[in-house]
Protein backbone atom coordinates (compact mmCIF):
# COMPACT_ATOMS: atom_id res chain seq x y z
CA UNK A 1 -23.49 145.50 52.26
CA UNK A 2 -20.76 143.31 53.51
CA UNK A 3 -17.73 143.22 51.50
CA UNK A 4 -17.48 139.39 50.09
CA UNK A 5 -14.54 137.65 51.78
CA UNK A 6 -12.06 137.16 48.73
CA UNK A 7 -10.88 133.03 48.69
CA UNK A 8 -7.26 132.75 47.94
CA UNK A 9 -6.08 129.62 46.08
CA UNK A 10 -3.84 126.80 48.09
CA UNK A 11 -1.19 127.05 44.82
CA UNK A 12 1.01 123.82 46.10
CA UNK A 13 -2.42 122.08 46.14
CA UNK A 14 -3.10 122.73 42.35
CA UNK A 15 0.61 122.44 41.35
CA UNK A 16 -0.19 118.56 42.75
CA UNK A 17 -3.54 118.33 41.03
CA UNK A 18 -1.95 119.76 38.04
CA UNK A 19 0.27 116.92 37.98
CA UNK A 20 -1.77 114.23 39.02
CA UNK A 21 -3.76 115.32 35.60
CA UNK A 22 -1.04 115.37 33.70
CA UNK A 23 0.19 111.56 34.56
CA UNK A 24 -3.91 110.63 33.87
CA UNK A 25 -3.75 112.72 30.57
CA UNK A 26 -0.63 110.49 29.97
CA UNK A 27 -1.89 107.50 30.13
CA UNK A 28 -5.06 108.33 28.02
CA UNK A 29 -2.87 109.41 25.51
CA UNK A 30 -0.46 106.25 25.16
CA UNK A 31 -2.67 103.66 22.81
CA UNK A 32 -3.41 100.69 25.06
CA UNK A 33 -2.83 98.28 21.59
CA UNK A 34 0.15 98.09 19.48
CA UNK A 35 1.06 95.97 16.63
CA UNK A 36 4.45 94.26 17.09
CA UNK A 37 5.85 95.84 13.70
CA UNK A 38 5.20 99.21 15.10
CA UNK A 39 6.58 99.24 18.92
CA UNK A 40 9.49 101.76 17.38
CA UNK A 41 6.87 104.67 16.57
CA UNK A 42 4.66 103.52 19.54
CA UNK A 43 7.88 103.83 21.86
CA UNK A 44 8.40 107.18 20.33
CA UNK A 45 4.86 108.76 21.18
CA UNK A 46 5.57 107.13 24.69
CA UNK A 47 8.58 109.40 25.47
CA UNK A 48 6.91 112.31 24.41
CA UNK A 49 3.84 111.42 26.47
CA UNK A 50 5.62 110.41 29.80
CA UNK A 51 8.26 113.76 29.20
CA UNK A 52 6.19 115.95 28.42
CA UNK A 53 7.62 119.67 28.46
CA UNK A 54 11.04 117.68 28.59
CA UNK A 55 11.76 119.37 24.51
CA UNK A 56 10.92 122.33 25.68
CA UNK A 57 12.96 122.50 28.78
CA UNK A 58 15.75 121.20 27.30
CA UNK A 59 15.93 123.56 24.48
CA UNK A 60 15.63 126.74 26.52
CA UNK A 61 18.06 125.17 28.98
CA UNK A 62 20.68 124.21 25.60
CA UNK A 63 20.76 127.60 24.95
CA UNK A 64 21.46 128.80 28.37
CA UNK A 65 24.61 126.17 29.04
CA UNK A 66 25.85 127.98 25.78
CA UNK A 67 25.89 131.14 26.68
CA UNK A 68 27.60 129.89 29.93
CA UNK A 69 30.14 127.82 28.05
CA UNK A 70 30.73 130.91 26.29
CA UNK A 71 31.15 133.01 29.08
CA UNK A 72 33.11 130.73 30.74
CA UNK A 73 35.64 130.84 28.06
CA UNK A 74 35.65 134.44 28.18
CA UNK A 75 36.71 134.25 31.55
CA UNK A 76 38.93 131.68 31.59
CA UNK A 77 41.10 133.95 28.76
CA UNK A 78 40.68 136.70 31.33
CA UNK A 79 42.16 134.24 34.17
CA UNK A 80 45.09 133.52 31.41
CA UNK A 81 45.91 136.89 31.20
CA UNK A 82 45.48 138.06 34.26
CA UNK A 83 48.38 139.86 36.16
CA UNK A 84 48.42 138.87 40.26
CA UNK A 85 47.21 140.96 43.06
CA UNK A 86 49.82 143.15 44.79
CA UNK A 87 51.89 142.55 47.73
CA UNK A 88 51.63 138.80 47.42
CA UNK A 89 54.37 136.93 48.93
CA UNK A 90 57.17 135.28 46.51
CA UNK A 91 56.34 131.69 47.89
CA UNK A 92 52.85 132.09 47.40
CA UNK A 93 53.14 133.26 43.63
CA UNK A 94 55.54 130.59 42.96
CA UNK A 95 52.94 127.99 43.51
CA UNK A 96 50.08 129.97 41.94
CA UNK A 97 51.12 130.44 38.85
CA UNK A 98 51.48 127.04 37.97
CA UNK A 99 48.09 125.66 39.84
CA UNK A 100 46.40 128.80 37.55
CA UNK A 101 47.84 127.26 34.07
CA UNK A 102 46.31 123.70 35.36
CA UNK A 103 42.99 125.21 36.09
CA UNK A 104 42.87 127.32 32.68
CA UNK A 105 44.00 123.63 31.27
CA UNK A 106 41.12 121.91 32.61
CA UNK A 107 38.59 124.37 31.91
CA UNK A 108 39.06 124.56 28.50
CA UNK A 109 39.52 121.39 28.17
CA UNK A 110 35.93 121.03 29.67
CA UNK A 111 34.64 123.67 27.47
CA UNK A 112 35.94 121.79 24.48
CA UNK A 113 34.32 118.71 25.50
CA UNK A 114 30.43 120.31 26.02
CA UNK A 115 29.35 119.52 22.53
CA UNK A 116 25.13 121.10 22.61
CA UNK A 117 23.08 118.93 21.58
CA UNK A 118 20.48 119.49 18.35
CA UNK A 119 18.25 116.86 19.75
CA UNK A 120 16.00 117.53 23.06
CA UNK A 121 14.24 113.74 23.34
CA UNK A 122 15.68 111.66 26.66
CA UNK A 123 18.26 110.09 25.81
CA UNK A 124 20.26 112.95 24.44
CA UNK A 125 19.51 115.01 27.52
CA UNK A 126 20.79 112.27 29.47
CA UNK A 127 23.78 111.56 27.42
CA UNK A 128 24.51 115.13 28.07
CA UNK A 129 24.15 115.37 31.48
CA UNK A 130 25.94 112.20 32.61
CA UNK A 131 29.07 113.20 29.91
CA UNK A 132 29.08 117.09 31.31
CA UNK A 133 28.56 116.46 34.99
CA UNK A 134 31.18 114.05 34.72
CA UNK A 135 33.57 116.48 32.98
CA UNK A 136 33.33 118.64 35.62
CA UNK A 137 33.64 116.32 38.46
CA UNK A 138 36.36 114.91 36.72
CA UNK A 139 37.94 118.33 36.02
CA UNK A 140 37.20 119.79 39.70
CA UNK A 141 35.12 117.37 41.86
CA UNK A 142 38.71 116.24 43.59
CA UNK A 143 40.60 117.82 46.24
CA UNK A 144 43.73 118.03 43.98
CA UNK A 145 41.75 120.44 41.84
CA UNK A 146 40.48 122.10 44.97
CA UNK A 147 43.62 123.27 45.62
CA UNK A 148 44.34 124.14 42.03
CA UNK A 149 41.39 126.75 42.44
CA UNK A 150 42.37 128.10 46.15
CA UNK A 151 46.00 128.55 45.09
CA UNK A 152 44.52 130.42 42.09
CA UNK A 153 42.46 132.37 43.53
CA UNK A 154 45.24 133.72 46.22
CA UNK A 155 46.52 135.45 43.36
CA UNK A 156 43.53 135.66 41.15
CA UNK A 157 40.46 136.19 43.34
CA UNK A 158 38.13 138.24 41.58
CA UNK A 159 38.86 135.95 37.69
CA UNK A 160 38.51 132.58 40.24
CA UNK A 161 35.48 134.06 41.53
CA UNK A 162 33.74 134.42 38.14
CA UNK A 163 34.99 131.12 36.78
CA UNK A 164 33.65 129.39 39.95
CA UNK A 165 30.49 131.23 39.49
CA UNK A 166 29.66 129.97 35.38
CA UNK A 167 30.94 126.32 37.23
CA UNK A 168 28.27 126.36 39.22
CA UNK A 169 25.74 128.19 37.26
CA UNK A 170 26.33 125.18 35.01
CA UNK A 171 25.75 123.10 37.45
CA UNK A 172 22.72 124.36 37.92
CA UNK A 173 21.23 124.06 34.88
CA UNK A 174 22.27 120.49 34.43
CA UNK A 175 20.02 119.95 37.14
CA UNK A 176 17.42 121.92 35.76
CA UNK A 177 18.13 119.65 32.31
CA UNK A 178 16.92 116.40 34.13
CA UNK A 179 14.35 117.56 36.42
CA UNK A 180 11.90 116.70 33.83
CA UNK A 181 13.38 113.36 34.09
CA UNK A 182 13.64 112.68 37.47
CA UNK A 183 11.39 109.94 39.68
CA UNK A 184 11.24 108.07 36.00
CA UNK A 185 14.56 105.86 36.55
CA UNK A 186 12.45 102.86 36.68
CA UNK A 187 10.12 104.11 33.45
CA UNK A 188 13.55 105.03 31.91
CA UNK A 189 14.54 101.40 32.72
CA UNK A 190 12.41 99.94 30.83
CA UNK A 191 12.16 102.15 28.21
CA UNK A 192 15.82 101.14 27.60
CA UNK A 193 14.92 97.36 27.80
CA UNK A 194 12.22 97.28 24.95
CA UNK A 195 14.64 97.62 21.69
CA UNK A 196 16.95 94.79 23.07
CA UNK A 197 14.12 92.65 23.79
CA UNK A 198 12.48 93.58 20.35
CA UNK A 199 15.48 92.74 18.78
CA UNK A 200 15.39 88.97 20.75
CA UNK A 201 12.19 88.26 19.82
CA UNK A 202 12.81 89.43 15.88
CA UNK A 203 16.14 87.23 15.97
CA UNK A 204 14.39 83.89 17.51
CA UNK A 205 11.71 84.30 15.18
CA UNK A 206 13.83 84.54 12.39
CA UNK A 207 15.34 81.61 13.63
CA UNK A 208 12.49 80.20 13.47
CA UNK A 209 11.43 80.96 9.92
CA UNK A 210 14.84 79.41 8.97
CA UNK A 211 14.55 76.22 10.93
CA UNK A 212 10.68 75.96 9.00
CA UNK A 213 12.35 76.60 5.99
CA UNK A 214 14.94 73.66 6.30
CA UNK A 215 12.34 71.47 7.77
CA UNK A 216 10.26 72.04 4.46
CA UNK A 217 13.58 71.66 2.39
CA UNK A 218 14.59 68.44 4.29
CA UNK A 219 10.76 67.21 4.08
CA UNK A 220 10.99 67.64 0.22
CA UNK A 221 13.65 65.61 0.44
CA UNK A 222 11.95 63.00 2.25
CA UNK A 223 9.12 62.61 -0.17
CA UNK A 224 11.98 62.22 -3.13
CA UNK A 225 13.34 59.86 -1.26
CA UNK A 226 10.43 57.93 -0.65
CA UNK A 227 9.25 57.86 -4.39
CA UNK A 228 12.26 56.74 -5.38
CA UNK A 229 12.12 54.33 -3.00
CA UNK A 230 8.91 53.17 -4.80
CA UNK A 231 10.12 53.48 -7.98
CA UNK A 232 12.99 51.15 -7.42
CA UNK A 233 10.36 48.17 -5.87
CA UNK A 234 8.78 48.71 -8.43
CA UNK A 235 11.73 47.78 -10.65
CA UNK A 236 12.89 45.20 -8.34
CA UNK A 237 9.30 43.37 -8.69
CA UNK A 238 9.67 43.40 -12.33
CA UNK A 239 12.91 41.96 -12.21
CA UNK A 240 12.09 38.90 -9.79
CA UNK A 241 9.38 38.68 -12.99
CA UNK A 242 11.20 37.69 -15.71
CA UNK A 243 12.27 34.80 -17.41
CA UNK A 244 15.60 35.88 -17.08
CA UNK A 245 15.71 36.08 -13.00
CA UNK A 246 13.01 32.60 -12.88
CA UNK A 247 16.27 30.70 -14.40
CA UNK A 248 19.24 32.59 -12.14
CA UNK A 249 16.83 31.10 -8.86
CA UNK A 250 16.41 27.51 -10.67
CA UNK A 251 20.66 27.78 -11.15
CA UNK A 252 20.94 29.28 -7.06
CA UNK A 253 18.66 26.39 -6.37
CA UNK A 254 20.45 23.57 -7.92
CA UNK A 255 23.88 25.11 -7.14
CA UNK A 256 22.78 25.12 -3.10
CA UNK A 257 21.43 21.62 -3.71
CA UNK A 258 24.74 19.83 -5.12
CA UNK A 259 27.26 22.20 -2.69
CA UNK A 260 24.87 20.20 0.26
CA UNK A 261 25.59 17.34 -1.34
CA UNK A 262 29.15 17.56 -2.20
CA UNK A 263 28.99 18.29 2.10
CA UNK A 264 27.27 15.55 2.66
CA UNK A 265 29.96 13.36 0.31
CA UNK A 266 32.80 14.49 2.11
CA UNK A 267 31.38 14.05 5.81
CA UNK A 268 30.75 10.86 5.40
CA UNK A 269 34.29 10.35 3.94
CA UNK A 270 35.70 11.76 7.31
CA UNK A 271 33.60 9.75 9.24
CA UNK A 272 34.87 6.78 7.00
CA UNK A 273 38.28 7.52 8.34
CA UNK A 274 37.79 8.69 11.60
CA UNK A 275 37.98 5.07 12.95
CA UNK A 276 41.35 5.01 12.31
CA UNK A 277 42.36 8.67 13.25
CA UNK A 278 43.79 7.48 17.06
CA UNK A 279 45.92 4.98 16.01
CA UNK A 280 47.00 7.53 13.31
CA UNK A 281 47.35 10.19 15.74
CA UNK A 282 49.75 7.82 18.24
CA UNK A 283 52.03 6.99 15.48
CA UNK A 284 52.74 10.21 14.01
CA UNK A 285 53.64 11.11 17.78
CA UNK A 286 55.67 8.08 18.38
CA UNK A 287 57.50 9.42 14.80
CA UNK A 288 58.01 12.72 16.34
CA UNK A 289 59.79 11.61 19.88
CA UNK A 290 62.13 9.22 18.05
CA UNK A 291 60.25 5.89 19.41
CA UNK A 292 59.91 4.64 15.99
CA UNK A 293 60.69 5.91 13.09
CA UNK A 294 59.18 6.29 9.80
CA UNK A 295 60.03 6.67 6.52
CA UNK A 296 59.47 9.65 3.96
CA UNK A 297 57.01 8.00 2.11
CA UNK A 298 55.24 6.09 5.07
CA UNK A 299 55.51 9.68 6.78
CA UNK A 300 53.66 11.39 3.80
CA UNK A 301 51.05 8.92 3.81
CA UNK A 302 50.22 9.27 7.42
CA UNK A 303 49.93 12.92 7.53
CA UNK A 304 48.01 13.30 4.49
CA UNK A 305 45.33 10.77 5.54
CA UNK A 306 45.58 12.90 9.04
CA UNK A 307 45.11 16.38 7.23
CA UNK A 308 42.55 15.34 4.72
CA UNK A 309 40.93 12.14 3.81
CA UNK A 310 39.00 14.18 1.27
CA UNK A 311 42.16 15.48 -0.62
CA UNK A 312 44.27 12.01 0.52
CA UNK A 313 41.38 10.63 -2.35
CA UNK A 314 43.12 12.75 -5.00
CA UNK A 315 46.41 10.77 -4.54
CA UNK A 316 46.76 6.43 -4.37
CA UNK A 317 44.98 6.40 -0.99
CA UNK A 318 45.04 2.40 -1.01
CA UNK A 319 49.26 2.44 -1.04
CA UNK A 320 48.66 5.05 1.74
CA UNK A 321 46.40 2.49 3.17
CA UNK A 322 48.79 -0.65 2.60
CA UNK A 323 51.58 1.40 3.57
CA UNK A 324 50.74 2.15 7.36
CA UNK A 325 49.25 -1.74 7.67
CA UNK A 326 53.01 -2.79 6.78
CA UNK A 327 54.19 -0.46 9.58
CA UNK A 328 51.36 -2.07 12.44
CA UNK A 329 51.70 -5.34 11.35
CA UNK A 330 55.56 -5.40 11.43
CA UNK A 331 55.94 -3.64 15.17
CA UNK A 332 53.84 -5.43 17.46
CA UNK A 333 54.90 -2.67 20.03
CA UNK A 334 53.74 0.30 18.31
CA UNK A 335 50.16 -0.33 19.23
CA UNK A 336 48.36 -1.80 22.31
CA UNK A 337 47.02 -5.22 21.20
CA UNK A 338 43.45 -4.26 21.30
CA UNK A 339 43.75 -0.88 19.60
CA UNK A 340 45.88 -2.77 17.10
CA UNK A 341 43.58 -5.48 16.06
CA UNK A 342 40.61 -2.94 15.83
CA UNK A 343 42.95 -0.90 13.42
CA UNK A 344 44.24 -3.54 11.27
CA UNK A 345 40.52 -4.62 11.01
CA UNK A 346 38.93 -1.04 10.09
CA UNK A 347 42.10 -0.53 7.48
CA UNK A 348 41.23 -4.00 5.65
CA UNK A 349 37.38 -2.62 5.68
CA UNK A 350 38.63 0.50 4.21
CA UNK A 351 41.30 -1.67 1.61
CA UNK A 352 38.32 -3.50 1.07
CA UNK A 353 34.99 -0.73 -0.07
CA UNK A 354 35.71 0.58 -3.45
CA UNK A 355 36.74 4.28 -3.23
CA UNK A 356 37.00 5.12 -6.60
CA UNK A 357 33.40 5.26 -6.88
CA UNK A 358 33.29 8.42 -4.28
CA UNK A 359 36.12 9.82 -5.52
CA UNK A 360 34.07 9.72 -8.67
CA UNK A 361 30.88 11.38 -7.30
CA UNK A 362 32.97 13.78 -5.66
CA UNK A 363 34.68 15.31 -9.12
CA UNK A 364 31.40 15.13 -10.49
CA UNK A 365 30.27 17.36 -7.77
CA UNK A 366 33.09 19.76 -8.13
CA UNK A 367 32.41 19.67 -11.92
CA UNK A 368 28.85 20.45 -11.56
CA UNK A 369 29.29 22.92 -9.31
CA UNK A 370 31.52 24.99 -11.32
CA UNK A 371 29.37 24.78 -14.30
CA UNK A 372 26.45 26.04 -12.11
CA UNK A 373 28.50 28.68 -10.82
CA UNK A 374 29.64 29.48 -14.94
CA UNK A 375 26.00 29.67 -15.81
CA UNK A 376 24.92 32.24 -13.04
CA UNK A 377 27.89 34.21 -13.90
CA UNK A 378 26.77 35.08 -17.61
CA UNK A 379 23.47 35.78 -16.10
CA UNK A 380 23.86 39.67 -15.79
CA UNK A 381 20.08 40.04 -13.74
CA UNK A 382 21.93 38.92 -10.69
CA UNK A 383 23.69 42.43 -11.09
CA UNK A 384 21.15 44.78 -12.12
CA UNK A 385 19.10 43.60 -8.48
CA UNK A 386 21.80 44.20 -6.75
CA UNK A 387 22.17 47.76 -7.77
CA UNK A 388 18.44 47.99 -7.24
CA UNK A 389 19.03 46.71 -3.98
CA UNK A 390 21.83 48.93 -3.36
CA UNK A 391 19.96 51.91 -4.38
CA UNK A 392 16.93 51.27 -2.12
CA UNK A 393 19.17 50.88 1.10
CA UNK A 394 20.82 54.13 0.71
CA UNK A 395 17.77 55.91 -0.10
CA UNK A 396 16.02 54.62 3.22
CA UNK A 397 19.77 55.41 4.89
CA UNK A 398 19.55 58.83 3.83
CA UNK A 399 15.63 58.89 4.49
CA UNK A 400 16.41 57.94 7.94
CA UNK A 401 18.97 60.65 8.42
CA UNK A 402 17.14 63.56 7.16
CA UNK A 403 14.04 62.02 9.03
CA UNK A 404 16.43 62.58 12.41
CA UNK A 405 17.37 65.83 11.35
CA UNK A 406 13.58 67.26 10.80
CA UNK A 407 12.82 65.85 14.13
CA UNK A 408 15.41 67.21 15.71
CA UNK A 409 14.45 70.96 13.69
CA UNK A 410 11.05 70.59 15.28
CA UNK A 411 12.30 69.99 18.93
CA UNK A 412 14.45 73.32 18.12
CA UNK A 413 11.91 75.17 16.97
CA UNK A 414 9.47 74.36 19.56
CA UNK A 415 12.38 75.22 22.17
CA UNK A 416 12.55 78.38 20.14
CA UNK A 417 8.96 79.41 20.33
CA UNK A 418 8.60 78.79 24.06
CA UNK A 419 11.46 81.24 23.73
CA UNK A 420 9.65 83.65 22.18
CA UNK A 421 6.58 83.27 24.71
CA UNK A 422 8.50 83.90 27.07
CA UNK A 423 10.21 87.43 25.43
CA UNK A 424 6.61 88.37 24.86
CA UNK A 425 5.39 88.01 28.44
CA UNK A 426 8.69 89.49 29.16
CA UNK A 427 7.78 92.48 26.76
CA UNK A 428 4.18 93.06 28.12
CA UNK A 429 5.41 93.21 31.65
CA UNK A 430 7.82 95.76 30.81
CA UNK A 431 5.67 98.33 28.45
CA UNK A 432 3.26 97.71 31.72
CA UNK A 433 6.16 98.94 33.51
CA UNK A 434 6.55 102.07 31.32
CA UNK A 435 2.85 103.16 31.28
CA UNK A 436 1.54 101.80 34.30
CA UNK A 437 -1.32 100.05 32.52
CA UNK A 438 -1.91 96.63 30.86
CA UNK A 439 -0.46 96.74 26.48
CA UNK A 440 -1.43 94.83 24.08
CA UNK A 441 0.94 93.85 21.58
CA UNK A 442 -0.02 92.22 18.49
CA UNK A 443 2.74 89.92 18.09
CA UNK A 444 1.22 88.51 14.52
CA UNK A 445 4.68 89.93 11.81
CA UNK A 446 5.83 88.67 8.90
CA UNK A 447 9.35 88.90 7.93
CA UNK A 448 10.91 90.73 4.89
């Protein structure tokens, strides 16, 4: 029989499949819905699904850097204490030495800083390796510590050579540490993103709830407001009711009536006068330039029928009168002849209508108008609307403002939740971005 041709396996062709699986596996694993409330746990179950092997790795690889940290400090005492080669010239040694005690300097200071890690998720191992590979680049990544190691190593080649050695067995391993990790940045990216955007979306939404809560507040408020409001119509109706507040309108009524009146009165004592006000006027200036010249008493009569007819009533208006028809009459120069007969003439008219009677109408005015005014006074209803009235226009001044201030809360808070849409849209595209498939997140929370 033939012998049956033995099929050897392509190996890099299943290491791909083998990985291909794994990323499908993956993404089966991650749930495709998550409530809001729970992202934390869901992100958790994420990194273990897209790093899979990572613990693992890492933990082996933990203990390895620590048996090289150790052995690195074993040979960096051995460096410290060692004695240079032979036949090494003076020069040479004098500039050694010292670059030796800088190197055993910065290596322990580097082993001092490699704190191991307890933890094997991520973001520890890439804590780790960006602190530790900086360390050493720090430490021996320039070329001032280049020459610190090949002026060393002239004296000390064979301590050098083992400390070089752990250095880049280290090295090594770091790499090894993040290989798991690598061709993720962008997954890693996100991954980084979701708390902080969590946390947005929790703050505006609390903001939110607060902004409700003062709207509810502030619309309690209102409907105080507006009862009281009521209320005090109400009381103001029952006022403008009584007997009381029937009488204080029949006094406002009548007091209006004989103020008009008293008006009336004294207009048509101006316009009794005014006839005579030119001819007045051109005197009193004539007095004033020195032209002619009047008397105190003629001059007091003159200005007070000038002033105020009205009050000129109060004194002996007719000597006033008979006084400044004396002063026309005996200086035929003072006025034009015209103006002067037309004077003379309106002043007899005026000598001639009984005043007294006005003057008697207009006390009895006065007098009634003060005993109106005497008689609303002791009506206290006039007081008790007014604080009604007072009360009802700051309650719809303070109804106004907090009415501003709720609309303005509701502008903010729909700002706020177009806020939040946009965090969540923001959210789904990244946790997309993490798993490579669509997430939904049930964004329905309450808050504690």
């Amino acid at each position: 029989m033939p012998r049956e041709k033995t099929i050897k396996p392509d190996y890099h062709l299943l290491k791909h499949e083998m990985k291909w699986l794994d990323r499908i596996i993956g993404k089966e694993e991650i749930p495709s819905t998550v409530s809001f409330d729970e992202i934390d746990t869901w992100l958790d179950m994420v990194s273990k699904s897209l790093f899979r092997g990572l613990s693992a790795n890492a933990d082996q690889l933990f203990g390895e850097i620590k048996d090289i940290r150790e052995r690195l400090k074993q040979n960096i005492s051995e460096l410290q204490d060692a004695e240079p080669v032979e036949d090494i010239p003076a020069p040479i040694t004098k500039i050694g030495l010292p670059n030796r005690d800088k190197m055993v300097k910065q290596l322990y200071s580097l082993t001092e800083k490699m704190l191991i890690p307890t933890q094997t998720d991520y973001k520890t191992v890439l804590s780790f390796y960006s602190v530790t590979a900086s360390n050493i680049e720090f430490a021996f990544g320039k070329s001032k510590s280049s020459k610190n190691i090949y002026y060393a190593r002239s004296l000390f080649p064979d301590e050098v050579k083992e400390v070089v050695s752990d250095l880049n067995r280290l090295k090594a391993l770091l790499n090894q540490l993040i290989t798991p990790i690598k061709g993720k940045e962008s997954q890693i990216m996100n991954l980084e993103r979701v708390p902080e955007i969590v946390r947005d979306i929790k703050d505006i939404k609390s903001g939110i709830e607060k902004e409700k809560e003062q709207v509810h507040e502030q619309e309690e408020e209102c409907s105080a407001l507006e009862k009281r409001i009521e209320m005090d119509g109400k009381i103001l109706s029952a006022i403008e009711e009584k007997e009381e507040w029937m009488r204080f309108k029949e006094l406002e009524i009548e007091l209006a009536s004989s103020k008009e009146e008293l008006n009336a009165l004294e207009s048509n004592i101006r316009e009794l006068f005014s006839p005579i006000n030119k001819a007045l006027n051109l005197l009193k200036k004539q007095d004033e330039t020195g032209r002619y010249t009047l008397t105190p008493e003629e001059r007091r009569a003159l200005s007070s029928i000038l002033s105020s007819p009205i009050r000129a009533l109060d004194e002996d208006i007719r000597d006033f009168l008979l006084s400044i028809k004396n002063i026309i009459e005996g200086d035929d120069f003072i006025l034009k002849e015209r103006k002067r007969d037309k004077t003379l003439k309106w002043i007899d008219h005026l000598l001639n209508t009984e005043l007294s009677p006005i003057k008697e109408k207009r006390e009895e005015l006065q007098s009634r108008i003060e005993e109106t005014k005497g008689k609303l006074s002791n009506l206290t209803i006039l007081e008790d609307r007014k604080e009604i009235e007072r009360s009802i226009i700051s309650a719809k001044e303070q109804l106004a403002q907090l009415q501003e201030r709720i609309d303005r809360s509701k502008r903010h808070i729909v700002s706020l939740q177009e806020k939040v849409t946009e965090k969540e849209r923001f959210l789904l595209e990244v946790l997309e971005g993490i798993t490579g498939k669509k997430i939904d997140v049930k964004f329905d929370f309450s808050f504690c």
